[in-house]
Protein backbone atom coordinates (compact mmCIF):
# COMPACT_ATOMS: atom_id res chain seq x y z
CA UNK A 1 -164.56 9.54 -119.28
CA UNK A 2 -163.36 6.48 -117.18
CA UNK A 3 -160.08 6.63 -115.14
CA UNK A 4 -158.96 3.49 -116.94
CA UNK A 5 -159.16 6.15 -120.82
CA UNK A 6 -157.72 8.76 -119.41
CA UNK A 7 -154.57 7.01 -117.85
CA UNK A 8 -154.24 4.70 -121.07
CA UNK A 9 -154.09 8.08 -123.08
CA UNK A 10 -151.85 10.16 -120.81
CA UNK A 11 -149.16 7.00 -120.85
CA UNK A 12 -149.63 7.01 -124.36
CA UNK A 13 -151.19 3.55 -124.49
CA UNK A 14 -154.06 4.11 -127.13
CA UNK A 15 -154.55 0.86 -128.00
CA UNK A 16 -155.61 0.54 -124.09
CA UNK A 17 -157.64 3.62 -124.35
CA UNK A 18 -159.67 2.07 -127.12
CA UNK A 19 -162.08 -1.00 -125.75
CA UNK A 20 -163.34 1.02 -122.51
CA UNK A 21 -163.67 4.55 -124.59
CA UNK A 22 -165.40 2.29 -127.60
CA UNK A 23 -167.88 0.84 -124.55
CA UNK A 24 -168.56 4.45 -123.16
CA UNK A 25 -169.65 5.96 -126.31
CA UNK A 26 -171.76 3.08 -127.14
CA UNK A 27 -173.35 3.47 -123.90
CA UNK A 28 -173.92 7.45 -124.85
CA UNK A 29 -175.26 6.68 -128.22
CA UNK A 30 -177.69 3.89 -127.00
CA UNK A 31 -178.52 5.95 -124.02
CA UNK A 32 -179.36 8.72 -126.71
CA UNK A 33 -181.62 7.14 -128.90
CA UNK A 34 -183.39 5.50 -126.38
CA UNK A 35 -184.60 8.32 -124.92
CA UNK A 36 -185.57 9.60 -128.51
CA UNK A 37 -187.56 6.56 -128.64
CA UNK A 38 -189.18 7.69 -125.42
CA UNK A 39 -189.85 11.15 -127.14
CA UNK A 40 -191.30 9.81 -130.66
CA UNK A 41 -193.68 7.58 -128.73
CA UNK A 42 -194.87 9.99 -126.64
CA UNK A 43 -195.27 12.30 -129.86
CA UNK A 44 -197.22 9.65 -131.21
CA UNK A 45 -199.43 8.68 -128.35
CA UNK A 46 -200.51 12.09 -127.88
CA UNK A 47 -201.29 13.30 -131.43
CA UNK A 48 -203.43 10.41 -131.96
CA UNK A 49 -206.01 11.28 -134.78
CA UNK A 50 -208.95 8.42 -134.33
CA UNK A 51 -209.99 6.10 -136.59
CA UNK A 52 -213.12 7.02 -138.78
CA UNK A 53 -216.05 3.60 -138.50
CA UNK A 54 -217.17 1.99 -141.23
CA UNK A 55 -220.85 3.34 -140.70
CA UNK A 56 -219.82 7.29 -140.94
CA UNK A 57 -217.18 6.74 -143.84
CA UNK A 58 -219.70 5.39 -145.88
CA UNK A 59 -222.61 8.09 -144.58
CA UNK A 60 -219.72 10.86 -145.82
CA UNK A 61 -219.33 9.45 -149.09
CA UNK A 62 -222.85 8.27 -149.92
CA UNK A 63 -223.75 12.13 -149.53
CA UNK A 64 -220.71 12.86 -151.35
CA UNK A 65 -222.63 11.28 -154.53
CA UNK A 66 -225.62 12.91 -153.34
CA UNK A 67 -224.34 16.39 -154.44
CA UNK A 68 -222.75 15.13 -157.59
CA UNK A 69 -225.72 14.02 -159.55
C-alpha cells in the first residue's frame, strides 16, 4: 500500500484513503488477469490440435461407407 492510504487511514480520513486504495487494487486486479491472459494463450498456442484438409476428411469418411455396405 501507498504512503498517501496508509496515512489517510491512520488519521482516520477514509474518505482520503479511498481514490488511491480504489487505483491500487485496480492496478492488482488488471495486473492479475493480464497475466492469466498471458497463461491461457500460451495454453492455447501450445496444445494446438491441427486442422484435418479437405482431401483426408473426405478419404476417412468415404471408407467409412466402405465398411457399412
Amino acid at each position: 500500500m501507498s504512503k498517501d492510504i496508509m496515512d489517510a487511514i491512520a488519521s482516520g480520513d477514509n474518505l482520503r484513503a479511498r481514490s488511491p486504495l480504489k487505483n491500487a487494487i485496480s492496478a492488482k486486479v488488471g495486473d492479475a488477469l493480464e497475466k492469466k491472459r498471458e497463461e491461457v494463450a500460451n495454453t492455447m498456442v501450445t496444445q494446438h490440435i491441427p486442422e484435418v484438409e479437405d482431401e483426408e476428411e473426405v478419404q476417412s469418411d468415404s471408407s467409412a461407407w466402405k465398411g457399412r455396405a
